[in-house]
C-alpha atoms as a PDB file:
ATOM      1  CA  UNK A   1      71.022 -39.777 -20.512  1.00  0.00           C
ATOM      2  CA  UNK A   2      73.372 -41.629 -17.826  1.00  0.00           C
ATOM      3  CA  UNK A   3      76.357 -43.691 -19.610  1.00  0.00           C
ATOM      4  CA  UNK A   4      78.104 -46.172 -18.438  1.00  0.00           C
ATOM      5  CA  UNK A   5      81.629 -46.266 -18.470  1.00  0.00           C
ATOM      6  CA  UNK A   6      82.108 -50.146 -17.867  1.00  0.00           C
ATOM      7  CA  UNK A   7      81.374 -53.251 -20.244  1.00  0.00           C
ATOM      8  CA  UNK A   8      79.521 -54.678 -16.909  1.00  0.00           C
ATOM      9  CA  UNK A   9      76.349 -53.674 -15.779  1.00  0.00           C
ATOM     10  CA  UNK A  10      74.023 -54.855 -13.027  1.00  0.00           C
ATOM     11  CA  UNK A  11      70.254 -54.684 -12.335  1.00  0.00           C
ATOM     12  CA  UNK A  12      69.309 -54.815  -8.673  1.00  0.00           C
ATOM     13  CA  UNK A  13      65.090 -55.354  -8.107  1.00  0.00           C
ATOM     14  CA  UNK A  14      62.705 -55.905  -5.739  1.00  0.00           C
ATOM     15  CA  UNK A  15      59.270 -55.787  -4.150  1.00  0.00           C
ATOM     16  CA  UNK A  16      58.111 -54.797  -0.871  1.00  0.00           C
ATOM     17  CA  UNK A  17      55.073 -53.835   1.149  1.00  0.00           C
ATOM     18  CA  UNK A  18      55.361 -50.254   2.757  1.00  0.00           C
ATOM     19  CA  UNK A  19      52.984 -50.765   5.149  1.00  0.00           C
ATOM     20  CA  UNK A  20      49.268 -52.286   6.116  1.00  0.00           C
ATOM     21  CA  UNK A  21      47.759 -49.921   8.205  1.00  0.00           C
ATOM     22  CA  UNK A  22      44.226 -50.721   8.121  1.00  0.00           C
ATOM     23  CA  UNK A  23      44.873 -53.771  10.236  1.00  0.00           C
ATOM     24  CA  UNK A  24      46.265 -51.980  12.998  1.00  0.00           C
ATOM     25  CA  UNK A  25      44.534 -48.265  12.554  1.00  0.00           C
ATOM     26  CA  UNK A  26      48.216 -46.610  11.632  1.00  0.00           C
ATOM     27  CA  UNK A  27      48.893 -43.348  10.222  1.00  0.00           C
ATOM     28  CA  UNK A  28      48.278 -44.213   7.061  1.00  0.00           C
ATOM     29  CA  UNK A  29      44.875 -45.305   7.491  1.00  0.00           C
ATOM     30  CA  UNK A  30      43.597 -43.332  10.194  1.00  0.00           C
ATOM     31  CA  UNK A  31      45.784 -39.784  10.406  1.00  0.00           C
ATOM     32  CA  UNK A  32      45.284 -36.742   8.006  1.00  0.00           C
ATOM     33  CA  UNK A  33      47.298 -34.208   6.733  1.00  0.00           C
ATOM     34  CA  UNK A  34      50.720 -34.747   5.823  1.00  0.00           C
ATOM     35  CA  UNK A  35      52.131 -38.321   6.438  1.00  0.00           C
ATOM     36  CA  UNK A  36      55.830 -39.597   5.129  1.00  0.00           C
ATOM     37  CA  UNK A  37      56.719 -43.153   4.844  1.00  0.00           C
ATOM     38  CA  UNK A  38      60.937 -43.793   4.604  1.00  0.00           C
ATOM     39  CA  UNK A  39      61.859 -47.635   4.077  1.00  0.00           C
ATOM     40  CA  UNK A  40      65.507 -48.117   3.758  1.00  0.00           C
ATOM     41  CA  UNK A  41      66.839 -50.485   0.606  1.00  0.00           C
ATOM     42  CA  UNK A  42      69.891 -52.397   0.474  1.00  0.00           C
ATOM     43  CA  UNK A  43      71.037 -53.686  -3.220  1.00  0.00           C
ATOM     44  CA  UNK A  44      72.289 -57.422  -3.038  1.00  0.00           C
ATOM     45  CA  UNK A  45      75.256 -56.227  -3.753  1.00  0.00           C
ATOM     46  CA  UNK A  46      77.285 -52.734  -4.315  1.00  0.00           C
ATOM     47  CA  UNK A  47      77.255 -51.023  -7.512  1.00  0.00           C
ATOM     48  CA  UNK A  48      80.582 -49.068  -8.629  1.00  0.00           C
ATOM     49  CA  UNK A  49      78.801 -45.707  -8.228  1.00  0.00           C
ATOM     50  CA  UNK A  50      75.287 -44.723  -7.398  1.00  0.00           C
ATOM     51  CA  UNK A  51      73.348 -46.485  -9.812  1.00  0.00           C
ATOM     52  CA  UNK A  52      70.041 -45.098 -11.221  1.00  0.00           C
ATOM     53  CA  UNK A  53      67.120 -46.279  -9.543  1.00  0.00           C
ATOM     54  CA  UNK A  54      63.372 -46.366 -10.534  1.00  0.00           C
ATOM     55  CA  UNK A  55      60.672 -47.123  -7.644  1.00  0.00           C
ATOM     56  CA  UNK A  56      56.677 -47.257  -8.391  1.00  0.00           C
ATOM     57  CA  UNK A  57      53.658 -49.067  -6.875  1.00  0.00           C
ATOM     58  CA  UNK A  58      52.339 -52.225  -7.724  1.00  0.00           C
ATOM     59  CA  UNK A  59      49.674 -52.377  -5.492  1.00  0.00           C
ATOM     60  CA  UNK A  60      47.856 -49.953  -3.539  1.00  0.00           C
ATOM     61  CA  UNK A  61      44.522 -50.069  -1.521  1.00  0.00           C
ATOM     62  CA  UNK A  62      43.232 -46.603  -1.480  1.00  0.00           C
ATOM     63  CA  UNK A  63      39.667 -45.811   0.665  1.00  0.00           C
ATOM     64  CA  UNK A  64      37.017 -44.818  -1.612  1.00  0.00           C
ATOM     65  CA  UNK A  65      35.604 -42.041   0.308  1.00  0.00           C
ATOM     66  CA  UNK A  66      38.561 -39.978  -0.221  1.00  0.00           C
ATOM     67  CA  UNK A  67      40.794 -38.044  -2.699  1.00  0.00           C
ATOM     68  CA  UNK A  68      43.720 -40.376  -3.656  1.00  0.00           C
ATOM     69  CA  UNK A  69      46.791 -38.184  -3.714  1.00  0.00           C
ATOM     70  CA  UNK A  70      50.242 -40.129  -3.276  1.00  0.00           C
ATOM     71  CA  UNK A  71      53.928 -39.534  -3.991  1.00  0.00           C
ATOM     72  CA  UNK A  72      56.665 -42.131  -3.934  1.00  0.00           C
ATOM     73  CA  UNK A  73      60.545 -41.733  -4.970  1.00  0.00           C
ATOM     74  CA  UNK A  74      63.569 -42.740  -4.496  1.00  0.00           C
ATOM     75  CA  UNK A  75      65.693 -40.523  -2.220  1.00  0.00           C
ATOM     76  CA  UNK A  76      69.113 -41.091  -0.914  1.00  0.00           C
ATOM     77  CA  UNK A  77      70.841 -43.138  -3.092  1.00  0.00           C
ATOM     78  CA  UNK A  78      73.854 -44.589  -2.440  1.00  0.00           C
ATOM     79  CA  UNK A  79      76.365 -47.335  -4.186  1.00  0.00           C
ATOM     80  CA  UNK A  80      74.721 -50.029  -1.495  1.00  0.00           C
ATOM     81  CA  UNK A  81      71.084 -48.844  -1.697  1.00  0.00           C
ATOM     82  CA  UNK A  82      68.669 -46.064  -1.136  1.00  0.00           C
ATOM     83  CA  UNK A  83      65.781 -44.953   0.674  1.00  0.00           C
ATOM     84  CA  UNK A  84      62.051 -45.009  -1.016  1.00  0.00           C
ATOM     85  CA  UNK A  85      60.069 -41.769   0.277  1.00  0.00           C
ATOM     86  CA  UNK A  86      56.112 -42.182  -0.099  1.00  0.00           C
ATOM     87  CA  UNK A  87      53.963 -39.480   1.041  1.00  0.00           C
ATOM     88  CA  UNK A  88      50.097 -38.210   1.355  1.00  0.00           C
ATOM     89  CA  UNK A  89      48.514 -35.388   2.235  1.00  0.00           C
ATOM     90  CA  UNK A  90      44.890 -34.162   3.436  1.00  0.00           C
ATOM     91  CA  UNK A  91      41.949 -36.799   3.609  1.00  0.00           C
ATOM     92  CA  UNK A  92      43.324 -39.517   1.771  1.00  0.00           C
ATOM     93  CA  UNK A  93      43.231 -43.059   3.106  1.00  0.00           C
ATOM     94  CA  UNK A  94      45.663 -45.287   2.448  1.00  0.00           C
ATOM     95  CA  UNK A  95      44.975 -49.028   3.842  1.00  0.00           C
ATOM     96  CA  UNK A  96      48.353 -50.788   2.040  1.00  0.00           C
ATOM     97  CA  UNK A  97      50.815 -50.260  -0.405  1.00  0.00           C
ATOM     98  CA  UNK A  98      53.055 -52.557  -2.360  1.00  0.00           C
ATOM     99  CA  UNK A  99      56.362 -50.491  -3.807  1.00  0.00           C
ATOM    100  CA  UNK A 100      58.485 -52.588  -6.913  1.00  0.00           C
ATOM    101  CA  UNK A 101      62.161 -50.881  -7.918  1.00  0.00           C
ATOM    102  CA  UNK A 102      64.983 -51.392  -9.707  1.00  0.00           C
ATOM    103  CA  UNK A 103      67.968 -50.149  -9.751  1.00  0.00           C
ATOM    104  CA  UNK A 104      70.630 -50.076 -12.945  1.00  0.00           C
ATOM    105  CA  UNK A 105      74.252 -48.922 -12.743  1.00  0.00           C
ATOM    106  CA  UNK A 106      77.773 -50.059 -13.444  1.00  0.00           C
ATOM    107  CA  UNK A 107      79.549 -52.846 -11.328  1.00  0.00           C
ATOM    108  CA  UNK A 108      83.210 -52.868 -10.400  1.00  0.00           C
ATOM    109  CA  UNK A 109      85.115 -54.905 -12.834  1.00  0.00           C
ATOM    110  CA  UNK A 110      87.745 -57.383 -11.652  1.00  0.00           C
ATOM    111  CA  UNK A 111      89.732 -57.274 -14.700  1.00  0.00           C
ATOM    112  CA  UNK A 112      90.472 -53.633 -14.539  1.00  0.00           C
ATOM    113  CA  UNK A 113      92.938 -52.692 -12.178  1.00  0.00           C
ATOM    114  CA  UNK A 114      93.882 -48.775 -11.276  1.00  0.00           C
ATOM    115  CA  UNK A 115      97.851 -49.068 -10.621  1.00  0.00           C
ATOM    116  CA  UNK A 116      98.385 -45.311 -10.252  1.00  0.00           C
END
């Protein structure tokens, strides 16, 4: 279990599509074998350390003549954001996919001063 050390606490979310690849023929869509995605996040505003952060999909458009194998997490984080890393491997077709996340952590607090 994380703890937080501070009285304030933020929660930092948001939605974004990784890619759409069957419009275009990308990677995704038309490649095989091992494929990485990395889409850089930036929180709306710092947190005090590197908060924890929670990423999943909340919409995905797989090909149905395929195996569907997928992994997403969230990789690199950092007090201003962090980086989501989705991957596939072997057949699998992957036309779109939507990613939600959220990140929680403590926020710097203005009434608390460090005078040493």
């Amino acid at each position: 279990m994380r703890r937080i050390n501070s009285h304030t606490t933020g929660v930092d979310q948001g939605s974004l599509i990784l890619f759409s690849d069957f419009e275009n023929g990308g990677d995704m869509w038309s490649g095989d074998g091992p494929r990485k995605l990395r889409t850089k996040v930036k929180f709306s505003e710092p947190f005090q350390s590197a908060p924890s952060v929670q990423v999943s999909l909340s919409m995905w458009d797989f090909d149905q003549k395929t195996s569907t194998r997928v992994d997403i997490s969230a990789i690199e984080v950092s007090q201003t954001g962090f980086v989501i890393l989705f991957q596939t491997w072997a057949d699998t077709r992957i036309a779109r996919v939507r990613a939600d996340w959220m990140a929680i952590g403590a926020l710097s607090d203005d009434d608390v001063w460090d005078v040493g």
